[in-house]
N, C-alpha and C. Protein backbone atom coordinates (compact mmCIF):
# COMPACT_ATOMS: atom_id res chain seq x y z
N UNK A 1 128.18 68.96 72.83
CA UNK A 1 128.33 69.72 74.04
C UNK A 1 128.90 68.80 75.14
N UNK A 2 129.45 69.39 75.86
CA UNK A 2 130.07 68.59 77.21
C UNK A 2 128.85 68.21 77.96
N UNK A 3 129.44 67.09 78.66
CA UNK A 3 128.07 66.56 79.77
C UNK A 3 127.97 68.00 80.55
N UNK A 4 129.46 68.28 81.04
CA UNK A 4 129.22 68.67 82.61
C UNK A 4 128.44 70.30 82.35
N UNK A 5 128.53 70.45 81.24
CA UNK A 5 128.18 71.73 80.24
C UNK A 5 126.58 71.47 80.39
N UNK A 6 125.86 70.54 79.77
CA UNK A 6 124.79 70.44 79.38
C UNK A 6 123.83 69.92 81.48
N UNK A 7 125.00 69.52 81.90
CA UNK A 7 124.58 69.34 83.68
C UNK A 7 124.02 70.33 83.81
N UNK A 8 124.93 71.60 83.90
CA UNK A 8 124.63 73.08 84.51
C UNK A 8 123.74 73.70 84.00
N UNK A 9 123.58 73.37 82.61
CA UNK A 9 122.46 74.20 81.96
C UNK A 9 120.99 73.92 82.39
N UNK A 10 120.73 72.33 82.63
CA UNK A 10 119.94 71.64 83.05
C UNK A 10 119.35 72.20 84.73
N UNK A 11 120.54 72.22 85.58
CA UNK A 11 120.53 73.01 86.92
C UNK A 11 120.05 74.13 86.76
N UNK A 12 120.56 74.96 85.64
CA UNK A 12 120.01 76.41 85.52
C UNK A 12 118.59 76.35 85.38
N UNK A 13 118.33 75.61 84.36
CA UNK A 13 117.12 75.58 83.72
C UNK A 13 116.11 75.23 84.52
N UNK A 14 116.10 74.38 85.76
CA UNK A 14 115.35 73.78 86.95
C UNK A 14 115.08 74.89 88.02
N UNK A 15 116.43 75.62 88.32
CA UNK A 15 115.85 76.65 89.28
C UNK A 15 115.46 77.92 88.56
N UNK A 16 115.54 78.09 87.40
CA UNK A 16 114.61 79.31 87.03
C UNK A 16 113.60 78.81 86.83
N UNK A 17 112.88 77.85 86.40
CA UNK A 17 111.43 77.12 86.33
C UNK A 17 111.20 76.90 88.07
N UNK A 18 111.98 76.57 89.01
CA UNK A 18 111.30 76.75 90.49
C UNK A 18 111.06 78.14 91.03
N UNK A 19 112.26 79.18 90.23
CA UNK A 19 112.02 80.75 90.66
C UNK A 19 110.94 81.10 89.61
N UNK A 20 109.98 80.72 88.63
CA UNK A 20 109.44 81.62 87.96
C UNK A 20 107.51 80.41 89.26
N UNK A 21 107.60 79.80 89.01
CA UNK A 21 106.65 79.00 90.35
C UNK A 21 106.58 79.88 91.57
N UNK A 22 107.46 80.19 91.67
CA UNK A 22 107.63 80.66 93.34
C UNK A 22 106.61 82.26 93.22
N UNK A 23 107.08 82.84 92.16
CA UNK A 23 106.72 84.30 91.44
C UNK A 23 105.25 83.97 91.35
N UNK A 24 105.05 82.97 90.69
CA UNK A 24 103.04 83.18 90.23
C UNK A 24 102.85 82.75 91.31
N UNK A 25 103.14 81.53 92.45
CA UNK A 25 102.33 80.94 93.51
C UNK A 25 102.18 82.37 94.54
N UNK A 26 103.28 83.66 94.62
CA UNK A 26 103.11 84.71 95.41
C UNK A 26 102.47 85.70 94.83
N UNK A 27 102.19 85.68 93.39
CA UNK A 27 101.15 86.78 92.80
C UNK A 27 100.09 86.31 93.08
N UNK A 28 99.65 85.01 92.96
CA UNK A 28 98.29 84.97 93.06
C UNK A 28 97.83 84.73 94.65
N UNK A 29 98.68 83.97 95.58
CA UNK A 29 98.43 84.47 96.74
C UNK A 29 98.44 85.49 96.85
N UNK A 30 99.03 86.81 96.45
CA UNK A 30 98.70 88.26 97.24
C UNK A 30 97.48 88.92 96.23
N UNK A 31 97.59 88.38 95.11
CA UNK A 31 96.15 89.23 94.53
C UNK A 31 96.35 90.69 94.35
N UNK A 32 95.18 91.00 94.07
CA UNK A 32 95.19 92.88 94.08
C UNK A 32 94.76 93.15 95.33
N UNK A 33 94.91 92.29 96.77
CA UNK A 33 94.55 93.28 97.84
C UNK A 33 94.61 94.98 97.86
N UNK A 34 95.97 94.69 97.55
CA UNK A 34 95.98 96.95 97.47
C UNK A 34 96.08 97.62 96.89
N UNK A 35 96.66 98.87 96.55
CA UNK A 35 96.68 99.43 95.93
C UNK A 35 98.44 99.83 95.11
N UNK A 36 98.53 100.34 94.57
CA UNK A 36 99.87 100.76 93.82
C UNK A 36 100.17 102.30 94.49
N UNK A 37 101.12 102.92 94.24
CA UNK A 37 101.54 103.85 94.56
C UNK A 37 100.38 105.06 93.55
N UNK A 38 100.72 104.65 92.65
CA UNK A 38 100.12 105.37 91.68
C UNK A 38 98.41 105.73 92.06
N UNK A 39 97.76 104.59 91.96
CA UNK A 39 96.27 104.31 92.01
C UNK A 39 96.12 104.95 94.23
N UNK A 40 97.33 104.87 95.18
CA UNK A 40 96.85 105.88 95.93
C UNK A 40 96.71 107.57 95.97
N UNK A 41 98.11 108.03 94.74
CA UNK A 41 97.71 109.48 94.42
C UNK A 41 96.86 109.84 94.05
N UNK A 42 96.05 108.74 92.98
CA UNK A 42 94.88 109.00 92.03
C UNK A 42 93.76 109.13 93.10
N UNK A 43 93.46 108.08 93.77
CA UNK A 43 92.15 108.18 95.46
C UNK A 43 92.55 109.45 96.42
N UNK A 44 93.99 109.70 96.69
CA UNK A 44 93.86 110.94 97.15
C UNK A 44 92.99 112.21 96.24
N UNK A 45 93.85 112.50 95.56
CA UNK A 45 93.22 113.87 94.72
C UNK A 45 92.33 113.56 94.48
N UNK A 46 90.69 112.31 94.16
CA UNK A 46 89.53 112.36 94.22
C UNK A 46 89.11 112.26 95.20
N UNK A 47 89.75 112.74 96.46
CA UNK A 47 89.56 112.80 97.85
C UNK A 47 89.17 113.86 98.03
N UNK A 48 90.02 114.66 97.41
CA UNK A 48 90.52 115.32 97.98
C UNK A 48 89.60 116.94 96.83
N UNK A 49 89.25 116.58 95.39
CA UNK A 49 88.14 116.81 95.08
C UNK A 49 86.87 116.67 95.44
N UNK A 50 86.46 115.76 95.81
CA UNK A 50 85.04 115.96 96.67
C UNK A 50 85.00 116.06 97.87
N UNK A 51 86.05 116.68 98.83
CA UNK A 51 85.95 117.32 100.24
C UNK A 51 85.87 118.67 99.33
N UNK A 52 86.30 119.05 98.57
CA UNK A 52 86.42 120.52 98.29
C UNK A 52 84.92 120.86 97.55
N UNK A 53 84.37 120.14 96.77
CA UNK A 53 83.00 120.33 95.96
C UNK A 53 81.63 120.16 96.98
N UNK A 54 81.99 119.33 98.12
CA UNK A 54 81.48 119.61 99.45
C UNK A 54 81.47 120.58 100.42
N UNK A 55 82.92 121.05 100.73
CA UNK A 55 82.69 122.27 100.93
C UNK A 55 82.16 123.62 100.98
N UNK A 56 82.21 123.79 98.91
CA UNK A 56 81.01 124.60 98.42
C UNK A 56 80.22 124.77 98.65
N UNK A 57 79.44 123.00 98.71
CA UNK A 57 78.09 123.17 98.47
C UNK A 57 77.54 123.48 99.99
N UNK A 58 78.69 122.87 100.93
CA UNK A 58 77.64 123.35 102.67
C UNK A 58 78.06 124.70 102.51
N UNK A 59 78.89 125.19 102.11
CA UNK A 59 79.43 126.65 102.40
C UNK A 59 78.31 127.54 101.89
N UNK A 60 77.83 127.11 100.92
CA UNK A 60 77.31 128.13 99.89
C UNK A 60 76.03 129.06 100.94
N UNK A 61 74.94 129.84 100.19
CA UNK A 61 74.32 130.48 100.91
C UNK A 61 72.80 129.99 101.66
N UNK A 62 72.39 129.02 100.46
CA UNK A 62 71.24 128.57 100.44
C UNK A 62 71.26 127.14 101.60
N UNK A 63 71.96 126.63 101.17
CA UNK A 63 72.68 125.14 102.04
C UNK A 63 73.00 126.01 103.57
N UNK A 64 73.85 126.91 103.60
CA UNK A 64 73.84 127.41 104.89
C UNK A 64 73.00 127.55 106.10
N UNK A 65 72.14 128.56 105.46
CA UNK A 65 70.94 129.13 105.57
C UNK A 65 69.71 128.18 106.21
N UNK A 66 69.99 127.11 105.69
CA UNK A 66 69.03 125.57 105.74
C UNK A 66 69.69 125.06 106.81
N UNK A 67 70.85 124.83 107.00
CA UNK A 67 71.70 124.40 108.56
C UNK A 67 71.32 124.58 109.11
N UNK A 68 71.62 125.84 109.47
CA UNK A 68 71.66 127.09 110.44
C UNK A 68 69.86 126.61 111.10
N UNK A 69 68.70 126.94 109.98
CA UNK A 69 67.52 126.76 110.81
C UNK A 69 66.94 125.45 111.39
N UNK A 70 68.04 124.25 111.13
CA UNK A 70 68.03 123.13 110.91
C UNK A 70 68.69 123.06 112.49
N UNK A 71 69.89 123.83 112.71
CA UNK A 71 69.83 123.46 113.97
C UNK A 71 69.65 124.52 115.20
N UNK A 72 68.86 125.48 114.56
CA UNK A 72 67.82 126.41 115.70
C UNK A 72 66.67 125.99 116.02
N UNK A 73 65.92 125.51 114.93
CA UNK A 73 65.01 124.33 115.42
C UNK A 73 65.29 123.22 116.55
N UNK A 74 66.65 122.47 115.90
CA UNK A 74 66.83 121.54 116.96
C UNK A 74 67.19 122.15 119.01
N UNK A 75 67.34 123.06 118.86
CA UNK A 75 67.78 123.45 120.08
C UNK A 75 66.50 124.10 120.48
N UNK A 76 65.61 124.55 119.70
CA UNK A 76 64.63 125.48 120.34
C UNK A 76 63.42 124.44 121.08
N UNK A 77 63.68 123.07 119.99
CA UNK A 77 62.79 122.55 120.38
C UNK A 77 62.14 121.63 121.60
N UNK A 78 61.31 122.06 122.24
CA UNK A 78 60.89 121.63 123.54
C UNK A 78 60.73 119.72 124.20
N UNK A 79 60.89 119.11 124.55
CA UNK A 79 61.10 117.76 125.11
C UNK A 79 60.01 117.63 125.77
């Protein structure tokens, strides 16, 4: 092989070993602080499922019903 051949390859070979360094020293500085695009649709819609299964359950009749005297009591009651 030519020197000036086996130079460049050598050059190549140095800055992709400083660009693949650069890559892990910024993965592991950033960590999993956040989240992915993906894994925020997924926390929405289980958001967004238990505001709704909550809903129900204050909505419902019995849970209501229990509010309601929960805060007629609180207002009726004397200081």
């Amino acid at each position: 092989m030519n020197k000036a051949v086996q130079t460049v390859q050598a050059a190549a070979v140095r800055v992709v070993r400083a660009v693949r360094v650069r890559v892990r020293r910024g993965a592991l500085a950033r960590g999993d602080a956040g989240m992915a695009t993906a894994e925020y649709a997924m926390g929405l819609v289980a958001a967004v499922a238990f505001a709704v299964v909550l809903y129900k359950v204050v909505t419902s009749g019995a849970v209501s019903a229990e509010l309601q005297s929960i805060v007629k009591r609180a207002l009726d009651a004397k200081v």
